[in-house]
Protein backbone atom coordinates (compact mmCIF):
# COMPACT_ATOMS: atom_id res chain seq x y z
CA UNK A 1 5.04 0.35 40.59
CA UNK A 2 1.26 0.97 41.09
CA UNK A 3 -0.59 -3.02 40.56
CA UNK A 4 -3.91 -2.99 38.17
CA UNK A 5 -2.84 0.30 35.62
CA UNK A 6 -1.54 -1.56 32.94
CA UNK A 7 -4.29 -2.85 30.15
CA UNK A 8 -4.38 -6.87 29.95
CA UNK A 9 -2.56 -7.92 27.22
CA UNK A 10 -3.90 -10.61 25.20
CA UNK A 11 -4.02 -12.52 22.10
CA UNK A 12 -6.20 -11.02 19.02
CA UNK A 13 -6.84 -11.89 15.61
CA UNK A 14 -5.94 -9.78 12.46
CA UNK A 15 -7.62 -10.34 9.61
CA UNK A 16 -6.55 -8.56 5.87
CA UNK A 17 -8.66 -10.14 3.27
CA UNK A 18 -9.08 -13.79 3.21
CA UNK A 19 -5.90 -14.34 5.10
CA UNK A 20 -5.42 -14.12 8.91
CA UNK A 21 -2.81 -14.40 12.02
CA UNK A 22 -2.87 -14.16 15.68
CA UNK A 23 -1.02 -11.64 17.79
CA UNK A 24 -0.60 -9.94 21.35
CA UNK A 25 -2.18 -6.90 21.71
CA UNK A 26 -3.77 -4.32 24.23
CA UNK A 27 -7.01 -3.86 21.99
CA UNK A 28 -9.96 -4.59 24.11
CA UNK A 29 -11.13 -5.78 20.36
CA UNK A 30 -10.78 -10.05 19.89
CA UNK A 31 -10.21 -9.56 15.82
CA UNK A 32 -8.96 -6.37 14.15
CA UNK A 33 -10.06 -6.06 10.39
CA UNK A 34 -7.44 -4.15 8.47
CA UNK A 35 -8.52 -2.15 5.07
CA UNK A 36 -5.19 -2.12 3.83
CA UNK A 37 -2.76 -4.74 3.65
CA UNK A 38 0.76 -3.61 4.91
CA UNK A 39 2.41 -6.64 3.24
CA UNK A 40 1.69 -5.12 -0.41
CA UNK A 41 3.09 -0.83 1.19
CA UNK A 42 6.07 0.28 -0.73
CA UNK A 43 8.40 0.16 2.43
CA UNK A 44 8.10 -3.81 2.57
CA UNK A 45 7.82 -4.38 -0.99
CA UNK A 46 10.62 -1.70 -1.99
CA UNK A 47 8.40 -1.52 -5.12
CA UNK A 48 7.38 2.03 -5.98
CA UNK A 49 9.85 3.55 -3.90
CA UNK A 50 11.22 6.96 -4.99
CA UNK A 51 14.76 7.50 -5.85
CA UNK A 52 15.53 10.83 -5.76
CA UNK A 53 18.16 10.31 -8.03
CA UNK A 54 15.83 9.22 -11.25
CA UNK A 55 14.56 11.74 -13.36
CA UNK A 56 11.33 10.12 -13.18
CA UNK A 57 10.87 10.46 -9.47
CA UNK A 58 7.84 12.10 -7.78
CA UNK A 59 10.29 14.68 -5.76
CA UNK A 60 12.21 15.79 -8.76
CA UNK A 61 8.93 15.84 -10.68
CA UNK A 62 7.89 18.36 -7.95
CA UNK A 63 10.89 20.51 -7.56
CA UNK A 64 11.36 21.04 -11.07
CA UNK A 65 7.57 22.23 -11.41
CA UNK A 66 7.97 24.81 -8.32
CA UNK A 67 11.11 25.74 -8.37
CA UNK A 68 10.57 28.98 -8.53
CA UNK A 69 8.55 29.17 -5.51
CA UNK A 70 11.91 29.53 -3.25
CA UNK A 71 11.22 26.19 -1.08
C-alpha cells in the first residue's frame, strides 16, 4: 500500500441545535453544523412512514390520481 494517501482521521464535533456529540471523521472541518436533525427523519422515528397498504398513503394517493397515465 502507498504511505501518506489516506486523509487523517480525526475527532470532530457535530452540532444539531442546542445539543452536540463528538465523532471520527475525515472532514478537514473541527465542528460540523447540521440543519436538520436526523434523530426526528421518519426512518428512525418510524413516524410518518408510508404503508402502502392504507388507503391514506401518499403512494396510493398517487396511483389512484394517475392511473391512467400507464406507469
Amino acid at each position: 500500500m502507498k504511505k501518506n494517501i489516506h486523509p487523517e482521521y480525526s475527532e470532530i464535533t457535530v452540532k444539531i441545535g442546542k445539543d452536540e456529540f463528538k465523532t471520527m471523521s475525515t472532514s478537514s472541518k473541527k465542528t460540523l453544523f447540521m440543519d436538520v436533525d436526523f434523530r426526528q427523519h421518519p426512518a428512525w422515528t418510524k413516524k410518518g412512514v408510508v404503508d402502502a397498504g392504507s388507503q391514506s398513503s401518499v403512494v396510493n394517493k398517487f396511483q389512484k390520481k394517475y392511473k391512467d397515465l400507464g406507469f
